[in-house]
C-alpha atoms as a PDB file:
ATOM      1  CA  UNK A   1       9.787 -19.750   6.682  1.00  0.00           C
ATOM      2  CA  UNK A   2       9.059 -16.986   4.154  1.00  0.00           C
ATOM      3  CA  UNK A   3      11.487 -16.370   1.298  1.00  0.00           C
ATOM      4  CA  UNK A   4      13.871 -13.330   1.440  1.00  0.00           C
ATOM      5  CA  UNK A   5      12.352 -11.550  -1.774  1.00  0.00           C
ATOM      6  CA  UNK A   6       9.022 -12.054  -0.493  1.00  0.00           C
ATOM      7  CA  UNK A   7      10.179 -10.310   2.955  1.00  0.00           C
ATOM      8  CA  UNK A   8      11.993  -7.584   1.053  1.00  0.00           C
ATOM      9  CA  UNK A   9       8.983  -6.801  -1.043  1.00  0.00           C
ATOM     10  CA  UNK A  10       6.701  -6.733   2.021  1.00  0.00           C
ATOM     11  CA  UNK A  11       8.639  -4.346   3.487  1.00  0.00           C
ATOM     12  CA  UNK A  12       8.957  -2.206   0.695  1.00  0.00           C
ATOM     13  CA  UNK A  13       5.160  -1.967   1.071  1.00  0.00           C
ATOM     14  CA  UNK A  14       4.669  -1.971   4.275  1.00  0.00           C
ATOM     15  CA  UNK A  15       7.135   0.916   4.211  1.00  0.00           C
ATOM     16  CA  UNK A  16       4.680   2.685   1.328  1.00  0.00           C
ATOM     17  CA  UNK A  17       1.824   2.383   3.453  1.00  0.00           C
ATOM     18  CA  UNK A  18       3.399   3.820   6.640  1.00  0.00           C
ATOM     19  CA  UNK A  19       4.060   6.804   4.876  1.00  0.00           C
ATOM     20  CA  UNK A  20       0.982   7.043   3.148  1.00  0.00           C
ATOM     21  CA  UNK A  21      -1.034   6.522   6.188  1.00  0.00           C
ATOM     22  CA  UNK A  22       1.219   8.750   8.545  1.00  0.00           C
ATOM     23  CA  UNK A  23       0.547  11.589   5.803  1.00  0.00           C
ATOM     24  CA  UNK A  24      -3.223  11.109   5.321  1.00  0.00           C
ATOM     25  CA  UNK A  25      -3.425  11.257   9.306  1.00  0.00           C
ATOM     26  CA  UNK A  26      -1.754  14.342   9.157  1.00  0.00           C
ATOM     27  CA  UNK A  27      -3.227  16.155   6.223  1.00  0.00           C
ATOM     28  CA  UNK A  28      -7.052  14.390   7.049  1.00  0.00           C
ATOM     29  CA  UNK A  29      -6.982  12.493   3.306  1.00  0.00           C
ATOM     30  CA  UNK A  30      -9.132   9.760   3.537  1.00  0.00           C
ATOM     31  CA  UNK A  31      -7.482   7.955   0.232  1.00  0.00           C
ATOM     32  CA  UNK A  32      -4.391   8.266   1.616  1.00  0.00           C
ATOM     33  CA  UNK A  33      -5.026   6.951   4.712  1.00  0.00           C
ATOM     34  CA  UNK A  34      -7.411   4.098   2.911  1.00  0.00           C
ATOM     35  CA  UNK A  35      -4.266   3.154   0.741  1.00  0.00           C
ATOM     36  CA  UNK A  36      -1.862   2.913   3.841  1.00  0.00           C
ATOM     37  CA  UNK A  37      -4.541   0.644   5.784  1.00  0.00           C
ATOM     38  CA  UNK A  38      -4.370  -1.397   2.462  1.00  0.00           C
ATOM     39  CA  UNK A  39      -0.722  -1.816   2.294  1.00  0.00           C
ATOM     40  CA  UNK A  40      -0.476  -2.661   5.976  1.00  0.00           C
ATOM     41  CA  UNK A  41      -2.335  -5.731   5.647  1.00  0.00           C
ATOM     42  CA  UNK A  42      -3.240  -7.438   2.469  1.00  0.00           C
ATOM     43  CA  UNK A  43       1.125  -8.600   2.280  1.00  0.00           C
ATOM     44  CA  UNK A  44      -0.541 -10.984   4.795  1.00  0.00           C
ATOM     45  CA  UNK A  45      -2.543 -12.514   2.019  1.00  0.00           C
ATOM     46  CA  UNK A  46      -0.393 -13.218  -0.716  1.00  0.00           C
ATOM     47  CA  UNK A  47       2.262 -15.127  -1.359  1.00  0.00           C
ATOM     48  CA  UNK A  48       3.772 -14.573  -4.657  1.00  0.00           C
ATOM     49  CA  UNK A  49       5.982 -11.228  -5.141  1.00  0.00           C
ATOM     50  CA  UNK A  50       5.154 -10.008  -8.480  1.00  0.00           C
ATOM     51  CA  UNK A  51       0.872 -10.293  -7.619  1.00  0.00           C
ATOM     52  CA  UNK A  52       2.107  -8.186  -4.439  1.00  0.00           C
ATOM     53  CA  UNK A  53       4.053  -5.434  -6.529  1.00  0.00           C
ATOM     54  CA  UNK A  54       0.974  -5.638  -9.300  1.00  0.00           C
ATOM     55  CA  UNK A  55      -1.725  -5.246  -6.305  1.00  0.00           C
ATOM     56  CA  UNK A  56       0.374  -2.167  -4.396  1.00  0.00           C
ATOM     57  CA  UNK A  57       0.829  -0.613  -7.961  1.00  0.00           C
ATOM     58  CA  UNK A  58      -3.058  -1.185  -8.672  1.00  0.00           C
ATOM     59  CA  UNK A  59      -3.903   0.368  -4.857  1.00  0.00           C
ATOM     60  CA  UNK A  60      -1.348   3.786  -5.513  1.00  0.00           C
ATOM     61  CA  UNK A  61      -3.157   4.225  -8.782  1.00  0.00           C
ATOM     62  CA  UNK A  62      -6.767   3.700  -7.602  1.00  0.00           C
ATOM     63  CA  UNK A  63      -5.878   6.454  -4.858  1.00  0.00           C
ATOM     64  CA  UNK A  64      -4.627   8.275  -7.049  1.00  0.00           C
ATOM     65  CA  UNK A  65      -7.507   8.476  -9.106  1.00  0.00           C
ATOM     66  CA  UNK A  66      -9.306   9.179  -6.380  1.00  0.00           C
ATOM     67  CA  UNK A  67      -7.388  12.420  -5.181  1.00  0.00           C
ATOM     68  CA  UNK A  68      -7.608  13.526  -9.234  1.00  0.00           C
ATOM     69  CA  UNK A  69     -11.495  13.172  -8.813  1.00  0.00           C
ATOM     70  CA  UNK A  70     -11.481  15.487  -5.930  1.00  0.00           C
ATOM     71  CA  UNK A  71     -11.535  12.948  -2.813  1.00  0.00           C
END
């Protein structure tokens, strides 16, 4: 059975990536709806809370950077 923080924090990304994918579907952004593809899934993949806080951080920057560079 997962632990509590670990369920919290997935859902606190999950919950990111809905509403970064529900807005790039809507607006056509292809980071956007890259980043909330991203968050849906890799919470699968890790187990430790503070490498999935670091690795949603690191996505929301990267797409970001990409929207600054004219994506």
């Amino acid at each position: 059975m997962p632990e509590p923080g670990w369920l919290i924090a997935s859902l606190f990304v999950g919950s990111i990536g809905y509403v970064a994918f529900v807005y790039g579907k809507r607006q056509r952004r292809v980071p956007h709806l890259a980043l909330g593809i991203a968050l849906f899934f890799f919470p699968y993949f890790v187990d430790s809370v503070p490498l999935m806080l670091l690795i949603t951080a690191l996505l929301c920057l990267a797409a970001w950077g990409a929207v600054k560079l004219g994506w």
